[in-house]
C-alpha atoms as a PDB file:
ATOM      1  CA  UNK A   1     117.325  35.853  61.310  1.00  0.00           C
ATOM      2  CA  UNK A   2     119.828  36.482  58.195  1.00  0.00           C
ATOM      3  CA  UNK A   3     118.265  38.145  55.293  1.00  0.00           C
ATOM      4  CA  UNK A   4     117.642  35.790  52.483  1.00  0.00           C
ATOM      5  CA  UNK A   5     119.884  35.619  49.206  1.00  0.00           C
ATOM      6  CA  UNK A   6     116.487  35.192  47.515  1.00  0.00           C
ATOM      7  CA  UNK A   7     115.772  38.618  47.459  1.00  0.00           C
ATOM      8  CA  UNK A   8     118.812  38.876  44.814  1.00  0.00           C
ATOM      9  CA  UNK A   9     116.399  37.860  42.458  1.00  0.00           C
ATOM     10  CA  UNK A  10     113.735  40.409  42.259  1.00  0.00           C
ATOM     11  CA  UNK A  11     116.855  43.439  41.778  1.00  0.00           C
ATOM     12  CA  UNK A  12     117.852  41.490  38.436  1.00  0.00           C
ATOM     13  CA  UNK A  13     114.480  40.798  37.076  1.00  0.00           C
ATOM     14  CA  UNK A  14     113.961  44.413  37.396  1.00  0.00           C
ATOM     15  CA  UNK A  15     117.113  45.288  35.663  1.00  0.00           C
ATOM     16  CA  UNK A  16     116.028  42.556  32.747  1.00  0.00           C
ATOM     17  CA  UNK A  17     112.270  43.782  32.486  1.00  0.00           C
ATOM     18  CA  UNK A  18     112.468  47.748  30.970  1.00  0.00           C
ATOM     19  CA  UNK A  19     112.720  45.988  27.650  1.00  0.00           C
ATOM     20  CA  UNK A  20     110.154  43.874  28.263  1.00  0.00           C
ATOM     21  CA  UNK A  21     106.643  44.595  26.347  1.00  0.00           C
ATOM     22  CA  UNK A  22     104.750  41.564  27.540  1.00  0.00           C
ATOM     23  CA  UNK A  23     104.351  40.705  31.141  1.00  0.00           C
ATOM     24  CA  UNK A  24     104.418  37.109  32.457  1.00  0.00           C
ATOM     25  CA  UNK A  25     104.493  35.339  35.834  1.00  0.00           C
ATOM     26  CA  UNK A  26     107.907  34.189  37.754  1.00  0.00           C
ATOM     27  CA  UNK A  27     107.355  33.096  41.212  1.00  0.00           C
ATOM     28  CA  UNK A  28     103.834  33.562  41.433  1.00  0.00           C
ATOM     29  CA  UNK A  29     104.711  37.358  40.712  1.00  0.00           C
ATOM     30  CA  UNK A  30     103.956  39.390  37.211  1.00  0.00           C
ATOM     31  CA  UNK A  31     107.243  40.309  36.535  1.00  0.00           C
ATOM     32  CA  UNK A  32     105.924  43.720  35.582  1.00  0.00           C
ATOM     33  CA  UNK A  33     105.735  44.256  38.925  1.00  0.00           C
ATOM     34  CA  UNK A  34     109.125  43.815  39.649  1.00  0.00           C
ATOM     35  CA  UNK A  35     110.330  47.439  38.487  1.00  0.00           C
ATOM     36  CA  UNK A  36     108.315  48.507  41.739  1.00  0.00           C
ATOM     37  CA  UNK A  37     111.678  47.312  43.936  1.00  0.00           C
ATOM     38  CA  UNK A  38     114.336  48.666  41.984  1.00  0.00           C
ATOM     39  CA  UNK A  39     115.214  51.939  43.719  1.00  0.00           C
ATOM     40  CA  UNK A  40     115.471  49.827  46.728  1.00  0.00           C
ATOM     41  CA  UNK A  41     118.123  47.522  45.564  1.00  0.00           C
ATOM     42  CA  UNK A  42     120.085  49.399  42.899  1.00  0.00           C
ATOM     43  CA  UNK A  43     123.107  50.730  44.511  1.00  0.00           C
ATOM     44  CA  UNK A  44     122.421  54.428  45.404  1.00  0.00           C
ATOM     45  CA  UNK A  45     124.731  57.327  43.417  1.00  0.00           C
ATOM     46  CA  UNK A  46     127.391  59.565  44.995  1.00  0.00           C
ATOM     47  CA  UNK A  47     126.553  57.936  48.775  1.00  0.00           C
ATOM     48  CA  UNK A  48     123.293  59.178  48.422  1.00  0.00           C
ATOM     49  CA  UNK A  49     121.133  56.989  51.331  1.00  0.00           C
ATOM     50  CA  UNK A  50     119.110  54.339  49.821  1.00  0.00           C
ATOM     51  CA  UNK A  51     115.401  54.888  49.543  1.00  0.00           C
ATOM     52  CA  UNK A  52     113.271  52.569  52.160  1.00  0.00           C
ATOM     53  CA  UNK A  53     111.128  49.938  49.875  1.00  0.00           C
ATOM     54  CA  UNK A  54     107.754  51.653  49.014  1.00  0.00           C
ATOM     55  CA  UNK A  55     104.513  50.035  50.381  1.00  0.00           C
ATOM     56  CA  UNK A  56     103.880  48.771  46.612  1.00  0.00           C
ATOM     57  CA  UNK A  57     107.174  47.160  46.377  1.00  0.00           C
ATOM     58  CA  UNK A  58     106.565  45.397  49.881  1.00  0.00           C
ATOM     59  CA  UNK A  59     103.260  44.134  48.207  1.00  0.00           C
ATOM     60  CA  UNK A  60     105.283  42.091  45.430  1.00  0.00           C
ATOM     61  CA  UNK A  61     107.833  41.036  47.952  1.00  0.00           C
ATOM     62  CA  UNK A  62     105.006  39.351  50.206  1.00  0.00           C
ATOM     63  CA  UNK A  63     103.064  37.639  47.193  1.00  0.00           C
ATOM     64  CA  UNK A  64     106.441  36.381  45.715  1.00  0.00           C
ATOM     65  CA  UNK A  65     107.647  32.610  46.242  1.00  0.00           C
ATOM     66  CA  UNK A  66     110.350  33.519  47.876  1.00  0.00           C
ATOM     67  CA  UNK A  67     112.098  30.132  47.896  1.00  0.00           C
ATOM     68  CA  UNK A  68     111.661  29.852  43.960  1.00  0.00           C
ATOM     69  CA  UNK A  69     113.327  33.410  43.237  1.00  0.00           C
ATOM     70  CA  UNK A  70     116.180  31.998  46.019  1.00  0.00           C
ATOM     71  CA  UNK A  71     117.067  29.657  42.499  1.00  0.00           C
ATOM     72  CA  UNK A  72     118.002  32.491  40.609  1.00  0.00           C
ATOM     73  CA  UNK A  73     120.075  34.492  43.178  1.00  0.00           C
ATOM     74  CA  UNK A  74     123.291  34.042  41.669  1.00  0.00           C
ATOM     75  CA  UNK A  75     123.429  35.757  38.928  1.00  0.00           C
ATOM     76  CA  UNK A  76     121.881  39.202  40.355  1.00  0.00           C
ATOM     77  CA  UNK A  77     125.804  40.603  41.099  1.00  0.00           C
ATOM     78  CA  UNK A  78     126.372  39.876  37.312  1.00  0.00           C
ATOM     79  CA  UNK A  79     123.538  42.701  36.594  1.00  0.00           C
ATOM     80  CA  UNK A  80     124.667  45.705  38.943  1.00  0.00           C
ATOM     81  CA  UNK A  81     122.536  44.457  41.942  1.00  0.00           C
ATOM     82  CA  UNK A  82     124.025  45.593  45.298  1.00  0.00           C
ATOM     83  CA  UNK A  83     123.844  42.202  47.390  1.00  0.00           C
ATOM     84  CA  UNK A  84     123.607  43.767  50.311  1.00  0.00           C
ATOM     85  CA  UNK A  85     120.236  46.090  49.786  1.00  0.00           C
ATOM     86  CA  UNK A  86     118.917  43.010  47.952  1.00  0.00           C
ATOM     87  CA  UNK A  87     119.588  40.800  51.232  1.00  0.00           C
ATOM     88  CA  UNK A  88     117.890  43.768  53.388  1.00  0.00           C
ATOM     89  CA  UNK A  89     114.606  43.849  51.003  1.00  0.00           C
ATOM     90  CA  UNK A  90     112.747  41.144  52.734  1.00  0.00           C
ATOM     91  CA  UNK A  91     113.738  42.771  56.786  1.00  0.00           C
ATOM     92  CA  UNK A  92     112.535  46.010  55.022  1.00  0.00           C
ATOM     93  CA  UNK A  93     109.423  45.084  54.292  1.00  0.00           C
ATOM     94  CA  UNK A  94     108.595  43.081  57.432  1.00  0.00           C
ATOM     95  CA  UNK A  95     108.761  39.586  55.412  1.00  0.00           C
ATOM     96  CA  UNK A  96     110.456  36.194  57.034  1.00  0.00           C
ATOM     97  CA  UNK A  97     112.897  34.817  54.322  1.00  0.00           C
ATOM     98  CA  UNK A  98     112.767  31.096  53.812  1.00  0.00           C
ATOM     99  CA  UNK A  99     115.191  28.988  55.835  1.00  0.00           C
ATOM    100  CA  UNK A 100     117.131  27.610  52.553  1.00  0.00           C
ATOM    101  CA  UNK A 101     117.987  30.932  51.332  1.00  0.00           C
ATOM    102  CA  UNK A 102     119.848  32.020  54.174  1.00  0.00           C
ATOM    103  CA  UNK A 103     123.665  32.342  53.958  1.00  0.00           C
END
């Protein structure tokens, strides 16, 4: 199964949240939450290996409607999101990526 595009989404809301003061839900996740994921889908410094997604981050990724944060995939490159970790996110954590967000 190819990894889903969805996953794009999560990396940029994390990126988009530090500032944030309030949370608030987006795809049936608080996006509070979302910071949980970003040292798996940042790109990693110097070639240093990137981190495996930690059981907490798994936890958003499985409660997350993955086919509504598939909508906002495109503009995670635009915010320093390596494509390619955020494709792998769902595999990682053992969670089947909805059909329409395949590439």
């Amino acid at each position: 199964m190819a990894p889903s595009k969805l996953h794009l989404l999560l990396p940029l809301l994390v990126l988009l949240l530090p500032a944030a003061v309030t949370a608030y839900p987006l795809c049936k996740i608080d996006t509070s939450d979302l910071k949980l994921c970003r040292s798996a889908v940042t790109p990693p410094d110097h070639g240093q290996p990137l981190p495996l997604p930690t059981e907490d981050c798994c936890s958003v990724v499985r409660h997350a409607d993955l086919k509504c944060l598939c909508n906002l995939k495109s503009v995670l490159p635009s915010m320093g999101i390596d494509t390619a970790n955020a494709l792998a996110l769902p595999s990682k954590c053992n969670v089947a990526s909805p059909p329409e967000c395949h590439s």
